[in-house]
C-alpha atoms as a PDB file:
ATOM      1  CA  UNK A   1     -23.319  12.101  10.809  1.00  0.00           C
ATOM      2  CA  UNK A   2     -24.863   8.912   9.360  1.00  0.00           C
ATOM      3  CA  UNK A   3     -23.508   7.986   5.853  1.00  0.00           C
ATOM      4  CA  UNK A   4     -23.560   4.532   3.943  1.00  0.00           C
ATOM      5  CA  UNK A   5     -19.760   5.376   3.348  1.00  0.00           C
ATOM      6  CA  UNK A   6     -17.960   7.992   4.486  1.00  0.00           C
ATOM      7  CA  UNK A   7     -16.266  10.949   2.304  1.00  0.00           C
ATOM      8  CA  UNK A   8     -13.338  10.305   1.091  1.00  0.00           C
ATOM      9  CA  UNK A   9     -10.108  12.520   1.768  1.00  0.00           C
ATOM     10  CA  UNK A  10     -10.383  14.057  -1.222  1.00  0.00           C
ATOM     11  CA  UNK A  11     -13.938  15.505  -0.306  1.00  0.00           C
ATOM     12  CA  UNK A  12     -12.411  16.556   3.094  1.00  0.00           C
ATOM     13  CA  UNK A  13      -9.053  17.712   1.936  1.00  0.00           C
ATOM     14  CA  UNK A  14      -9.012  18.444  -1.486  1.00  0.00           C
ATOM     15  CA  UNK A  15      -5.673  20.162  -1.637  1.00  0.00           C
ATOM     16  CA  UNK A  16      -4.126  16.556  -0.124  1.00  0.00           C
ATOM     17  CA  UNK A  17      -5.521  14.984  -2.998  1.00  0.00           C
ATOM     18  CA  UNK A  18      -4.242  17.083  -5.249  1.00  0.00           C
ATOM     19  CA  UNK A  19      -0.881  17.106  -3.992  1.00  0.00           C
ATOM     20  CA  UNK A  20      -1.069  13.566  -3.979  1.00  0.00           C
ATOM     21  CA  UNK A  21      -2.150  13.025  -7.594  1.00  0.00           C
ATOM     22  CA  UNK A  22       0.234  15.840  -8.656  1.00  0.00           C
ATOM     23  CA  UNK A  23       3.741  15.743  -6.775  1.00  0.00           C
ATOM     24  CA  UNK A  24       3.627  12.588  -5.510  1.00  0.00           C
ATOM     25  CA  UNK A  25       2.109  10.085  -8.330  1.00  0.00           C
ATOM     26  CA  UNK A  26       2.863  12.592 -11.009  1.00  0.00           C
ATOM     27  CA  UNK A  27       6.005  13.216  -9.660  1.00  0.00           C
ATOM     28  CA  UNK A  28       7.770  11.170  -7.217  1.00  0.00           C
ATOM     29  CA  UNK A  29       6.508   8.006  -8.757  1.00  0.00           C
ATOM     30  CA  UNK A  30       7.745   8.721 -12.420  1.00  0.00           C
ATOM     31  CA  UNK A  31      11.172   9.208 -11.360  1.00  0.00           C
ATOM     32  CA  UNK A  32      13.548   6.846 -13.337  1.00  0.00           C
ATOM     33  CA  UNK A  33      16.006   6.616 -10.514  1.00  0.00           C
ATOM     34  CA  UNK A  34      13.780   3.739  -8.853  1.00  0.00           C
ATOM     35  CA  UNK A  35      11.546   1.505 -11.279  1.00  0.00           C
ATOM     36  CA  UNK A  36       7.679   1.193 -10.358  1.00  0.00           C
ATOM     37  CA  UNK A  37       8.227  -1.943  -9.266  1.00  0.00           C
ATOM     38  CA  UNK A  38      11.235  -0.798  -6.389  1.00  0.00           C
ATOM     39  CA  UNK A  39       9.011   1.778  -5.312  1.00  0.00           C
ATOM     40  CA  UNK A  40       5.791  -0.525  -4.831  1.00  0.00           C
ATOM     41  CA  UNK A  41       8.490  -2.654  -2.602  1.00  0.00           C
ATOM     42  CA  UNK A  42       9.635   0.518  -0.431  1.00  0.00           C
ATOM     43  CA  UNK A  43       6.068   1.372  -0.111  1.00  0.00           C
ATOM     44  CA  UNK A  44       4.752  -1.133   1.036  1.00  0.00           C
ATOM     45  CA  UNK A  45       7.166  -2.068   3.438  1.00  0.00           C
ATOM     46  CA  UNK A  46       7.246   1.416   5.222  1.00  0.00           C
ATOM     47  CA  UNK A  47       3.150   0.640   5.153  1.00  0.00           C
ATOM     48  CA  UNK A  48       3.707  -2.390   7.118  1.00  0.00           C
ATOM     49  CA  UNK A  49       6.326  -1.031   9.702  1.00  0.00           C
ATOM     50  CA  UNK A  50       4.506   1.776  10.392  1.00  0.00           C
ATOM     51  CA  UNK A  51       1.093  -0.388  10.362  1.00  0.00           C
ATOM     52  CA  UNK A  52      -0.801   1.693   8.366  1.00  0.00           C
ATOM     53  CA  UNK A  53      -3.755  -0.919   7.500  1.00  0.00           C
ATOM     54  CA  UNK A  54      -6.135   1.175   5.698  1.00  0.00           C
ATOM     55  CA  UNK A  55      -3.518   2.623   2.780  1.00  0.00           C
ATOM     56  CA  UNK A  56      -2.396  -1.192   2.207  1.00  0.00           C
ATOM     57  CA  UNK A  57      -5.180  -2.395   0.252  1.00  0.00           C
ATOM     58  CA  UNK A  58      -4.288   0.136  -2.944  1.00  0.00           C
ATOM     59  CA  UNK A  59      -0.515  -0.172  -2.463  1.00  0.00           C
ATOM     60  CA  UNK A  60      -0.443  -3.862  -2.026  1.00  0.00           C
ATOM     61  CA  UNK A  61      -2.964  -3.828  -5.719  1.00  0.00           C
ATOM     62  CA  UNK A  62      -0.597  -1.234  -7.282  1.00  0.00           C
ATOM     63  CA  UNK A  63       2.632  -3.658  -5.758  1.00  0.00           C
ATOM     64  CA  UNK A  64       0.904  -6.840  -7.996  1.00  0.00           C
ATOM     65  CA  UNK A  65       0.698  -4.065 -11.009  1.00  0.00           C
ATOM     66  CA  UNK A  66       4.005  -3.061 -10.996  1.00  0.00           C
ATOM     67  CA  UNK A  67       5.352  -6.581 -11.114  1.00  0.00           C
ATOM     68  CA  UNK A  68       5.609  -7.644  -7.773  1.00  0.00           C
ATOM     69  CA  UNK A  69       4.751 -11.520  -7.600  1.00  0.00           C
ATOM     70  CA  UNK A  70       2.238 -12.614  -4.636  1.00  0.00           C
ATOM     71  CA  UNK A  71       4.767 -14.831  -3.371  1.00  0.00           C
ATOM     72  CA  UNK A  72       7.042 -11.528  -2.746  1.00  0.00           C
ATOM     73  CA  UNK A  73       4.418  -9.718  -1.237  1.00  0.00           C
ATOM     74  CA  UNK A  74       4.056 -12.606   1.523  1.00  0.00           C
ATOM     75  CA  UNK A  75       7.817 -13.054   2.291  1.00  0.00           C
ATOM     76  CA  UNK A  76       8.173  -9.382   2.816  1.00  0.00           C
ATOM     77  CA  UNK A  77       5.697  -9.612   5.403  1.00  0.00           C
ATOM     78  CA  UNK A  78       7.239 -12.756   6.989  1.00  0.00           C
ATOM     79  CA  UNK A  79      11.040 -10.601   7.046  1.00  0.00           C
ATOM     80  CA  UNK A  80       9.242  -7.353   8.274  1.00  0.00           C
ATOM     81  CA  UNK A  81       7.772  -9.432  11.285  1.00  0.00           C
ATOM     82  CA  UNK A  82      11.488  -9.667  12.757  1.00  0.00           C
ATOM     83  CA  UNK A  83      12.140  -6.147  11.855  1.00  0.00           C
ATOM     84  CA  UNK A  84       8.839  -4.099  12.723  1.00  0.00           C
ATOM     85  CA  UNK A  85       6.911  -6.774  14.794  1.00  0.00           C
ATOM     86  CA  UNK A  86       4.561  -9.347  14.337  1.00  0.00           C
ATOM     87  CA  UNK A  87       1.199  -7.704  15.175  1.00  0.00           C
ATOM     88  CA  UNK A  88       1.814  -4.821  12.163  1.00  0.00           C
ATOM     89  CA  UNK A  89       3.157  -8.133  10.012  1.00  0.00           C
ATOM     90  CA  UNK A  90      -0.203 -10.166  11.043  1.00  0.00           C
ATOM     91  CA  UNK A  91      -1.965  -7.103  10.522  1.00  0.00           C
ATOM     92  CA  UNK A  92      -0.473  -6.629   7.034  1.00  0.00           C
ATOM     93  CA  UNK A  93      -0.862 -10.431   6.269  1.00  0.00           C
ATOM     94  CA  UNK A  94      -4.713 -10.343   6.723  1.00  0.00           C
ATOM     95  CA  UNK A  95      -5.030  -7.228   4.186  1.00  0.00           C
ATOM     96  CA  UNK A  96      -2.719  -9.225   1.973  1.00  0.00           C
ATOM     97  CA  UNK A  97      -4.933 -12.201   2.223  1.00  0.00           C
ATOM     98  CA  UNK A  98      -7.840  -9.596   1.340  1.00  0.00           C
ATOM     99  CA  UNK A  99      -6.636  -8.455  -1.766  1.00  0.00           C
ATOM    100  CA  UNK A 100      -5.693 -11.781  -2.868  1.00  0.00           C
ATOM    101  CA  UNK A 101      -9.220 -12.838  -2.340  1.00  0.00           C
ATOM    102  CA  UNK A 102     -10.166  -9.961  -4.254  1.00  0.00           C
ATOM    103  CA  UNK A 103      -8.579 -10.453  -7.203  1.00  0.00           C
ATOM    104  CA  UNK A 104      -8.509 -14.375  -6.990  1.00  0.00           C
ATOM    105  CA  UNK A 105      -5.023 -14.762  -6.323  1.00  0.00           C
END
């Protein structure tokens, strides 16, 4: 299979997306016991622990929406290394630097 970029979940598993769009963003996320902005913390830092690389890019963007200063971002990383270990904190740092770059932070 040669593709210039390759389907997306939501081609693959449409139901995922759906569930994703639906329960979790239309849900989970609109909750009022935890502000945007708490959530986009939590996130992120089970993203990191668990090393998850290639979902960090949109929840470190939707992190800066929700109020979450750059400068947080970084030192959650840098506590995280101590707690979930430095390669998934390197790891995290680089796609931080990434989306920094990208929106000229």
């Amino acid at each position: 299979m040669t593709q210039d970029h390759p389907r997306s979940y939501a081609e693959n598993v449409p139901k995922l997306a759906e569930l994703g769009r639906d329960v979790l963003f239309g849900d989970v996320w609109e909750r009022p016991e935890l502000s945007k902005r708490d959530r986009s913390l939590i996130t992120v830092a089970a993203l990191v622990a668990l090393c998850r690389p290639q979902q960090m890019p949109f929840h470190l963007g939707r992190a800066l929406d929700n109020g979450v200063t750059p400068t947080e971002l970084a030192e959650l990383i840098t506590h995280l290394a101590f707690y979930a270990g430095w390669p998934s904190a390197v790891t995290a740092a680089d796609v931080l630097g990434e989306v920094f770059t990208e929106r000229g932070i």
